[in-house]
N, C-alpha and C. Protein backbone atom coordinates (compact mmCIF):
# COMPACT_ATOMS: atom_id res chain seq x y z
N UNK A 1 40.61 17.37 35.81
CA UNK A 1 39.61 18.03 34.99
C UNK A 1 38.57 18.67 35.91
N UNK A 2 38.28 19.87 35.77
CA UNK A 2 37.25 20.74 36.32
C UNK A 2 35.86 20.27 36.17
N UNK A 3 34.85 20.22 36.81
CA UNK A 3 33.68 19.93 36.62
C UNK A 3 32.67 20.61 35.47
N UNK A 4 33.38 21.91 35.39
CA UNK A 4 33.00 22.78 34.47
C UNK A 4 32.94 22.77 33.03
N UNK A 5 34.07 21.90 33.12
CA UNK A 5 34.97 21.88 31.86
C UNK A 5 34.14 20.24 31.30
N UNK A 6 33.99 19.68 32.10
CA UNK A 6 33.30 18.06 31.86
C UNK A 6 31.73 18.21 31.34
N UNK A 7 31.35 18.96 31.78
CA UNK A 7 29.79 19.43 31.62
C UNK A 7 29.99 20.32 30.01
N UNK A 8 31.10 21.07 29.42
CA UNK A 8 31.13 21.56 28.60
C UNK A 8 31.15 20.61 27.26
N UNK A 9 32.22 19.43 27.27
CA UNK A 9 32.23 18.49 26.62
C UNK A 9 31.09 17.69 26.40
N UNK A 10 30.36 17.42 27.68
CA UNK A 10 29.12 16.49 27.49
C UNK A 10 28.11 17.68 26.25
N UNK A 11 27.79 18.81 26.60
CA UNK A 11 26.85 19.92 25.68
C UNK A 11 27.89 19.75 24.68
N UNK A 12 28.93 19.78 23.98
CA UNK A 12 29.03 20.09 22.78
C UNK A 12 29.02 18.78 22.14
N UNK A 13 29.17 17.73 22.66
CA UNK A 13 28.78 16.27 22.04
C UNK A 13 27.27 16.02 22.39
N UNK A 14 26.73 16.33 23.12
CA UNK A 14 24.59 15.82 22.96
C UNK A 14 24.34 17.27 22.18
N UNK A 15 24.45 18.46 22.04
CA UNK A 15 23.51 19.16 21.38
C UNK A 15 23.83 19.20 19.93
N UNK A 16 24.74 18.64 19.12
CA UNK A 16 24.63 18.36 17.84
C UNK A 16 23.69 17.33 17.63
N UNK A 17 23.72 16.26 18.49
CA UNK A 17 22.90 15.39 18.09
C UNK A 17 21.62 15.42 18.20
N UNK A 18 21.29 15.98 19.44
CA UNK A 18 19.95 16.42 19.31
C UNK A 18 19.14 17.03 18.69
N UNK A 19 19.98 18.26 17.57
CA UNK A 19 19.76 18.86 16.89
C UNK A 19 19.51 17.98 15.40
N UNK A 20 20.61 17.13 15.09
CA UNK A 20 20.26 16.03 14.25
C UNK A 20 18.71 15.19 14.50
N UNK A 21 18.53 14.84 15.66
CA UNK A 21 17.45 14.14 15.63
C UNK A 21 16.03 15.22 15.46
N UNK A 22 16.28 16.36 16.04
CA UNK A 22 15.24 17.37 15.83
C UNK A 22 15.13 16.99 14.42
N UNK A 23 16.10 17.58 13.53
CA UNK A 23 16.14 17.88 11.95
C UNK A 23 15.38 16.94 11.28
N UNK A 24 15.90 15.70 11.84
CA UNK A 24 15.32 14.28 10.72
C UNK A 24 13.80 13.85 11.33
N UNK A 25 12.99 14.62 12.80
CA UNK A 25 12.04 14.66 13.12
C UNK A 25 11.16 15.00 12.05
N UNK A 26 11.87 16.69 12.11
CA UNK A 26 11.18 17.39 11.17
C UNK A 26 10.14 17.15 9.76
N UNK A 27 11.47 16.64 9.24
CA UNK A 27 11.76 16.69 7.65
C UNK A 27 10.84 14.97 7.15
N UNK A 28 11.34 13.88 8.36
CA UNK A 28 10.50 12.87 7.81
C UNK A 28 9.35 12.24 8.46
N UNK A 29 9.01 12.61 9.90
CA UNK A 29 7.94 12.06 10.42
C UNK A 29 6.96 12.99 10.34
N UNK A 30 6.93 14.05 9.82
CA UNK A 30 5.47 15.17 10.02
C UNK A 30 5.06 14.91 8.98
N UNK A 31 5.23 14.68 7.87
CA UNK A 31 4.93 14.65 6.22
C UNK A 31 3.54 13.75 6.41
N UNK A 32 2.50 14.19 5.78
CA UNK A 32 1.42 13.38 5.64
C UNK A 32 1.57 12.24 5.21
N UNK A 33 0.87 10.98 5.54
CA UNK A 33 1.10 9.98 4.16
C UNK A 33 -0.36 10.06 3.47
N UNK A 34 0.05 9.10 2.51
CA UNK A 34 -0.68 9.19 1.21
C UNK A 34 -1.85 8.40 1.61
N UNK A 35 -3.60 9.07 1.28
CA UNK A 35 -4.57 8.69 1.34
C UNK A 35 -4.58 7.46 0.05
N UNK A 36 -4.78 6.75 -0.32
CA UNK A 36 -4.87 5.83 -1.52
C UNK A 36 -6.07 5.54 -1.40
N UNK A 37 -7.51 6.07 -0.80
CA UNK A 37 -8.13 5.47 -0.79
C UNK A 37 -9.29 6.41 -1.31
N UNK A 38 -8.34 7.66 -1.50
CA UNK A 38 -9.13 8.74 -1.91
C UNK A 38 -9.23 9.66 -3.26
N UNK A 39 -7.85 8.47 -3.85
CA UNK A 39 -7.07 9.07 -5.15
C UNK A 39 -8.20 8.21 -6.04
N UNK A 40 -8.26 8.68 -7.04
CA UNK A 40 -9.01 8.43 -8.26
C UNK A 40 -8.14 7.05 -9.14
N UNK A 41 -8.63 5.99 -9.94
CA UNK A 41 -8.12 4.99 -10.17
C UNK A 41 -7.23 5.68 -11.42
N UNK A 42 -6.28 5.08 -11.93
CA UNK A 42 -5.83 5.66 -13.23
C UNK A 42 -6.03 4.84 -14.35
N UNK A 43 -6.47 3.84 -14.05
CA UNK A 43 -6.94 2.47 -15.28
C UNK A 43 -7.84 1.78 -14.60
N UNK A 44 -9.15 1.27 -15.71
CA UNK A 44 -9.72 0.33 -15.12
C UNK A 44 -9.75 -0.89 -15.87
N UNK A 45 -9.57 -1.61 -15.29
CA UNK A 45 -9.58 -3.43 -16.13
C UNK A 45 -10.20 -4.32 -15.12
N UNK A 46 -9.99 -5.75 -16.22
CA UNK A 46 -10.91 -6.92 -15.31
C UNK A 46 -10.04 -7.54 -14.26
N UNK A 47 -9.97 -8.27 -13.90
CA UNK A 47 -9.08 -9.55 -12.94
C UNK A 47 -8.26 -9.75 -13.69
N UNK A 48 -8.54 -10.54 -14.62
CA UNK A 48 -7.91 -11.11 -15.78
C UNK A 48 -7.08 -10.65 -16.65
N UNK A 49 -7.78 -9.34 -17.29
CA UNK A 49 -6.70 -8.25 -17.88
C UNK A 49 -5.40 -8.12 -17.11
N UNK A 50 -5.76 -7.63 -15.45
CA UNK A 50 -4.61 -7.01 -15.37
C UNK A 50 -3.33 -8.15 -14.81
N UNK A 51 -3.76 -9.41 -14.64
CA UNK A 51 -3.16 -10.12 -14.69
C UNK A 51 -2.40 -10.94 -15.61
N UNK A 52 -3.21 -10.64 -17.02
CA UNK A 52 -2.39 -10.51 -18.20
C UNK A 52 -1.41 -9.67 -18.50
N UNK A 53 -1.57 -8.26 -17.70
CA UNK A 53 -0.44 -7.36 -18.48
C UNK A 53 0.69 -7.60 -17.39
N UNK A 54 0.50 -8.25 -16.30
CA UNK A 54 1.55 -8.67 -15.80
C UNK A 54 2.68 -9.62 -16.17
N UNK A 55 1.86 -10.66 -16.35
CA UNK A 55 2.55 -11.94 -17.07
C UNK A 55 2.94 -11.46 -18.79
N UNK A 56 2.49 -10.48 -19.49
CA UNK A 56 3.45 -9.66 -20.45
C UNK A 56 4.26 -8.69 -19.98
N UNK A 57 4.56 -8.76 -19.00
CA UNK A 57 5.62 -7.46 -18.44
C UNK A 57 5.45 -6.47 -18.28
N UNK A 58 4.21 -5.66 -18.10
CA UNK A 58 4.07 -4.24 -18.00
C UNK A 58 4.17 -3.83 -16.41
N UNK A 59 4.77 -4.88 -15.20
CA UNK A 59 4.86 -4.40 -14.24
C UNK A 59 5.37 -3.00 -14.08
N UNK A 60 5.91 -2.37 -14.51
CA UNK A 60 6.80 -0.46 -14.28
C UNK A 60 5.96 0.04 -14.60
N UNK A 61 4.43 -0.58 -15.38
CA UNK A 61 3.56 0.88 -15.72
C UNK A 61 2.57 0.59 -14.93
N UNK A 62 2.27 -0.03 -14.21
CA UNK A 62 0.87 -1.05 -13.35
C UNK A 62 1.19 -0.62 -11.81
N UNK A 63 2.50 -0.84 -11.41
CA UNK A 63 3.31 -1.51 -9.69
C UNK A 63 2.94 0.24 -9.53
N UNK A 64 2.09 0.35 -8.31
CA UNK A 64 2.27 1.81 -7.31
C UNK A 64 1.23 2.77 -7.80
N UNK A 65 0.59 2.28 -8.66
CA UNK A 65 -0.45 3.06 -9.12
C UNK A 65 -1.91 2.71 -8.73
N UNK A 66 -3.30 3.69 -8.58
CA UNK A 66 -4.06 3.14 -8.28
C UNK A 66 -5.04 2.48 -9.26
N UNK A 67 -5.59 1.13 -9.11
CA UNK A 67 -6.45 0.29 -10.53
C UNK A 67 -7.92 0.11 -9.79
N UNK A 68 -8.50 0.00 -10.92
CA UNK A 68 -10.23 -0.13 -10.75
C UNK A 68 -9.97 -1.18 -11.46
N UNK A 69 -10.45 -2.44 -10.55
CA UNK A 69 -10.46 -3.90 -10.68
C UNK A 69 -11.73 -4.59 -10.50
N UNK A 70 -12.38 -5.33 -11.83
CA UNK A 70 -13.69 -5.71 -11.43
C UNK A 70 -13.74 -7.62 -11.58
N UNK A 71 -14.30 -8.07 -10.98
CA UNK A 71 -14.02 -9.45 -10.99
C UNK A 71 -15.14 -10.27 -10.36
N UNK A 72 -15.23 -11.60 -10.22
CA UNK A 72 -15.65 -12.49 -9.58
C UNK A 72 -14.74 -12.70 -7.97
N UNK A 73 -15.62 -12.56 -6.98
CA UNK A 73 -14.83 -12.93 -5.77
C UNK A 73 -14.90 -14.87 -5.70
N UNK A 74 -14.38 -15.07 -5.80
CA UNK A 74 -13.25 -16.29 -5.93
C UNK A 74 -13.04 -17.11 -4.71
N UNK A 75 -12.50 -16.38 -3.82
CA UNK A 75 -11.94 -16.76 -2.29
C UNK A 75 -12.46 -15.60 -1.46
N UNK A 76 -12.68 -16.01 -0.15
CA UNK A 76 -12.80 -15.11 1.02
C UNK A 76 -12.21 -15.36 2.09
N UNK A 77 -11.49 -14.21 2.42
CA UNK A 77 -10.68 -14.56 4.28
C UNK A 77 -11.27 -13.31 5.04
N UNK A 78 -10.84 -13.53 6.09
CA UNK A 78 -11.01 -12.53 7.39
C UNK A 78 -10.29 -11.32 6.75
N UNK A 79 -9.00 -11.44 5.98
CA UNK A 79 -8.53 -9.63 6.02
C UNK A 79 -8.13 -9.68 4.53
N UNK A 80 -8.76 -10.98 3.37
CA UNK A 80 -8.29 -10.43 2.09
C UNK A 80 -9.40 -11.29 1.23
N UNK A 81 -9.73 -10.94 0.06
CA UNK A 81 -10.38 -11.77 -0.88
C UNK A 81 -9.95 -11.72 -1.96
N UNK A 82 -10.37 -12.73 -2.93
CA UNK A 82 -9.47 -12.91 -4.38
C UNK A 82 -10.44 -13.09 -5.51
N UNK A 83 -10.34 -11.67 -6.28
CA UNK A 83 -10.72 -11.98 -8.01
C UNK A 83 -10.24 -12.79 -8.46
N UNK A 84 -11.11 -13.57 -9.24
CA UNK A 84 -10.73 -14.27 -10.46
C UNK A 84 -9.61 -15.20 -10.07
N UNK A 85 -9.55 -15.75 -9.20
CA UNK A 85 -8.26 -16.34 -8.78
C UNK A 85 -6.84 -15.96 -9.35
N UNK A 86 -6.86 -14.32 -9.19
CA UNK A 86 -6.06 -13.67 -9.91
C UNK A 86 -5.51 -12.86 -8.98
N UNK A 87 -6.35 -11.91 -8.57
CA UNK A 87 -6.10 -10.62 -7.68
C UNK A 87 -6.22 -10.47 -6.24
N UNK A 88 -5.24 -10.83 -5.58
CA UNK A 88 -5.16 -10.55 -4.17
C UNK A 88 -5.84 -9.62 -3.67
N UNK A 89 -7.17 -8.91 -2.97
CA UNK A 89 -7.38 -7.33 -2.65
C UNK A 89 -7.10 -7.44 -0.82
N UNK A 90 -6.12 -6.75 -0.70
CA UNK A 90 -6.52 -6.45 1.03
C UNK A 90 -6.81 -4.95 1.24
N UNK A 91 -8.25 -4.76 2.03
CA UNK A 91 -8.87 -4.01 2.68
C UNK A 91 -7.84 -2.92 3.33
N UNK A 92 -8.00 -1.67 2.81
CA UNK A 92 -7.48 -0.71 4.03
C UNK A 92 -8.25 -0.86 5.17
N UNK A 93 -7.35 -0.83 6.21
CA UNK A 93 -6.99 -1.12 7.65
C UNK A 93 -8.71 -0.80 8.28
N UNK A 94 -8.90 0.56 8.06
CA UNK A 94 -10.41 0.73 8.64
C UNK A 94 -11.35 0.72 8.21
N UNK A 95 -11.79 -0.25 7.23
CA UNK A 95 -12.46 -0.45 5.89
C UNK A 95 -13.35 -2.16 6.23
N UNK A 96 -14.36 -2.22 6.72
CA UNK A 96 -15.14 -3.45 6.56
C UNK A 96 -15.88 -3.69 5.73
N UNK A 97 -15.10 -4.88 4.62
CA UNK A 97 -15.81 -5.31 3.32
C UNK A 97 -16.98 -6.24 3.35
N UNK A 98 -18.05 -5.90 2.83
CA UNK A 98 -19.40 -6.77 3.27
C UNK A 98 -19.83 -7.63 1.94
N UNK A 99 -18.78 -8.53 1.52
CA UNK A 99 -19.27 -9.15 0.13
C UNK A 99 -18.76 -10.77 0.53
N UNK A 100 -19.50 -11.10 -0.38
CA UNK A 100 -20.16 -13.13 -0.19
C UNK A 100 -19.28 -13.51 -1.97
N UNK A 101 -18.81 -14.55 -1.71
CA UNK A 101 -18.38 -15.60 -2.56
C UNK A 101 -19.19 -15.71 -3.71
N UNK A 102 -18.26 -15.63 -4.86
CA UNK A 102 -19.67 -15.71 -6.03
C UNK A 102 -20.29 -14.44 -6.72
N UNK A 103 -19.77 -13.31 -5.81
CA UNK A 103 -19.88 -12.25 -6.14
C UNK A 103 -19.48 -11.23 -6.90
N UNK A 104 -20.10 -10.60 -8.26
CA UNK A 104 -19.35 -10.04 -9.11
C UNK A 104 -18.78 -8.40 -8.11
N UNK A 105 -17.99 -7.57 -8.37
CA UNK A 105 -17.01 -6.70 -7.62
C UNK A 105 -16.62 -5.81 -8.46
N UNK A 106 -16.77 -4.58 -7.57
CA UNK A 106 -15.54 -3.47 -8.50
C UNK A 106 -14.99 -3.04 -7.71
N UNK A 107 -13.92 -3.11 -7.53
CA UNK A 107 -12.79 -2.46 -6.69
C UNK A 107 -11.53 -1.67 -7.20
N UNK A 108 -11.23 -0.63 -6.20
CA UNK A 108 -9.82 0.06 -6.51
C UNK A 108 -9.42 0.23 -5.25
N UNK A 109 -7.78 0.10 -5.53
CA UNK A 109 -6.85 0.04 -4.83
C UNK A 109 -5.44 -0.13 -5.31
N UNK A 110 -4.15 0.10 -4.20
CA UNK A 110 -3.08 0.13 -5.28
C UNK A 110 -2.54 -0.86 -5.35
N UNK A 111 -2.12 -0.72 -6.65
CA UNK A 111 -1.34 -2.16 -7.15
C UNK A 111 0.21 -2.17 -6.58
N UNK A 112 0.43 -3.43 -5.76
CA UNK A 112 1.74 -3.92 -5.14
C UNK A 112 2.59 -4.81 -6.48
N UNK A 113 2.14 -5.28 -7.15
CA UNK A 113 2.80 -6.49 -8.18
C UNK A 113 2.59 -7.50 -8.22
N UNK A 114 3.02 -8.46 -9.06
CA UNK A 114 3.16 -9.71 -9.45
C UNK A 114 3.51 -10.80 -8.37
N UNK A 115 3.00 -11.50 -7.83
CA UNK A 115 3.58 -12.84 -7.17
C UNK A 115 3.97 -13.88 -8.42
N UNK A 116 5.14 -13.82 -8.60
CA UNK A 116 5.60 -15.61 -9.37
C UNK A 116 5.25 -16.39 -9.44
N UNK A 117 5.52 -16.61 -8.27
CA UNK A 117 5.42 -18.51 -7.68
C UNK A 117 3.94 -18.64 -7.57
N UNK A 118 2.91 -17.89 -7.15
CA UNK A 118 1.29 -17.76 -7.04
C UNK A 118 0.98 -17.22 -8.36
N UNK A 119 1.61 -16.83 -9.14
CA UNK A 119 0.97 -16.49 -9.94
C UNK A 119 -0.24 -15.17 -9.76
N UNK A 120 -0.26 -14.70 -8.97
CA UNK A 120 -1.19 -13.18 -8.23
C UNK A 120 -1.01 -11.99 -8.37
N UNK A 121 -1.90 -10.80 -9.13
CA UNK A 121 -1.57 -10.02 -8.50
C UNK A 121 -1.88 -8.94 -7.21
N UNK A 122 -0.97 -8.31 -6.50
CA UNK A 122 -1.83 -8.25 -5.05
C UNK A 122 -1.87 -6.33 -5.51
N UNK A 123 -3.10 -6.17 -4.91
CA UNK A 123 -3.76 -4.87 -4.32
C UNK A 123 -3.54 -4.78 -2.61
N UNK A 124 -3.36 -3.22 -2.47
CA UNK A 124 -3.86 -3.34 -0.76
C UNK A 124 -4.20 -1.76 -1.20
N UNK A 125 -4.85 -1.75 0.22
CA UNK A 125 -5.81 -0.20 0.21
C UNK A 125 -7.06 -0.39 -0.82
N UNK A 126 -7.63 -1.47 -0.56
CA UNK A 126 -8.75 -1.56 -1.32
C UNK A 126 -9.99 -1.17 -1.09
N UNK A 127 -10.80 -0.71 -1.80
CA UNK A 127 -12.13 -0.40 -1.66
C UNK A 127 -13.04 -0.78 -2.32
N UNK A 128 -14.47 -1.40 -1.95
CA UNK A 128 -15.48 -1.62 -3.10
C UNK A 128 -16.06 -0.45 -3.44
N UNK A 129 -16.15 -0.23 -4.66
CA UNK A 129 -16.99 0.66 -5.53
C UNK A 129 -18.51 0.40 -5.89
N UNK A 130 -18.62 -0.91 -6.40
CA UNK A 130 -19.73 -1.88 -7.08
C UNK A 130 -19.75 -2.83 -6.65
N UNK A 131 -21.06 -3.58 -5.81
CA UNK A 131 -21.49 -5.32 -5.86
C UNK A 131 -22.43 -5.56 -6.54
């Protein structure tokens, strides 16, 4: 085999692929992602409410959407706090929440779903609105 001829094979097997990886560059890593922190709520309810319409099944109209959630803070951690011993909220990433235990809350953020076994439902991308 010619050297010529070896170098021809190697280009017609790497530049399809490279061209593949260009393509799927393109098409899925440039795409913005989604601000959630900037979208407007589409429902607002209490702790409680919306943890009721969970435990009645309305998860498909609730899960991925953004909620204005107002509650009693309940629990406090380093990267999450909990309404009503209901509502999981974790903080978007560059977001420092400045609220104390005991504290009534309004928050939005999007709704992830139902925990079972906890009985919870969790938010992330949260923001306070109201203390």
């Amino acid at each position: 085999m010619k050297p010529y001829e070896f170098n021809k094979k190697i280009v017609i097997i790497l530049l399809p692929l490279v061209l593949l990886m260009g393509f799927f560059y393109f098409f899925n890593y440039r795409e913005t992602h989604t601000d959630w922190t900037e979208i407007k709520p589409q429902i607002s309810l209490s702790a409680k409410e919306l943890l009721q319409r969970y435990q009645i099944n309305e998860k498909n109209n609730l899960t991925n959407i953004v909620v204005q959630v107002s509650g009693m803070v309940t629990a406090l951690d380093d990267s999450l706090y909990i309404l009503d011993k209901a509502v999981v909220c974790k903080p978007a990433a560059d977001i420092k929440f400045n609220i104390n235990k005991k504290e009534f809350v309004t928050v939005k953020g999007r709704c992830l779903g139902y925990d079972d076994l906890l009985m919870e439902v969790r938010l992330d991308h949260v923001v306070v609105i109201e203390l």
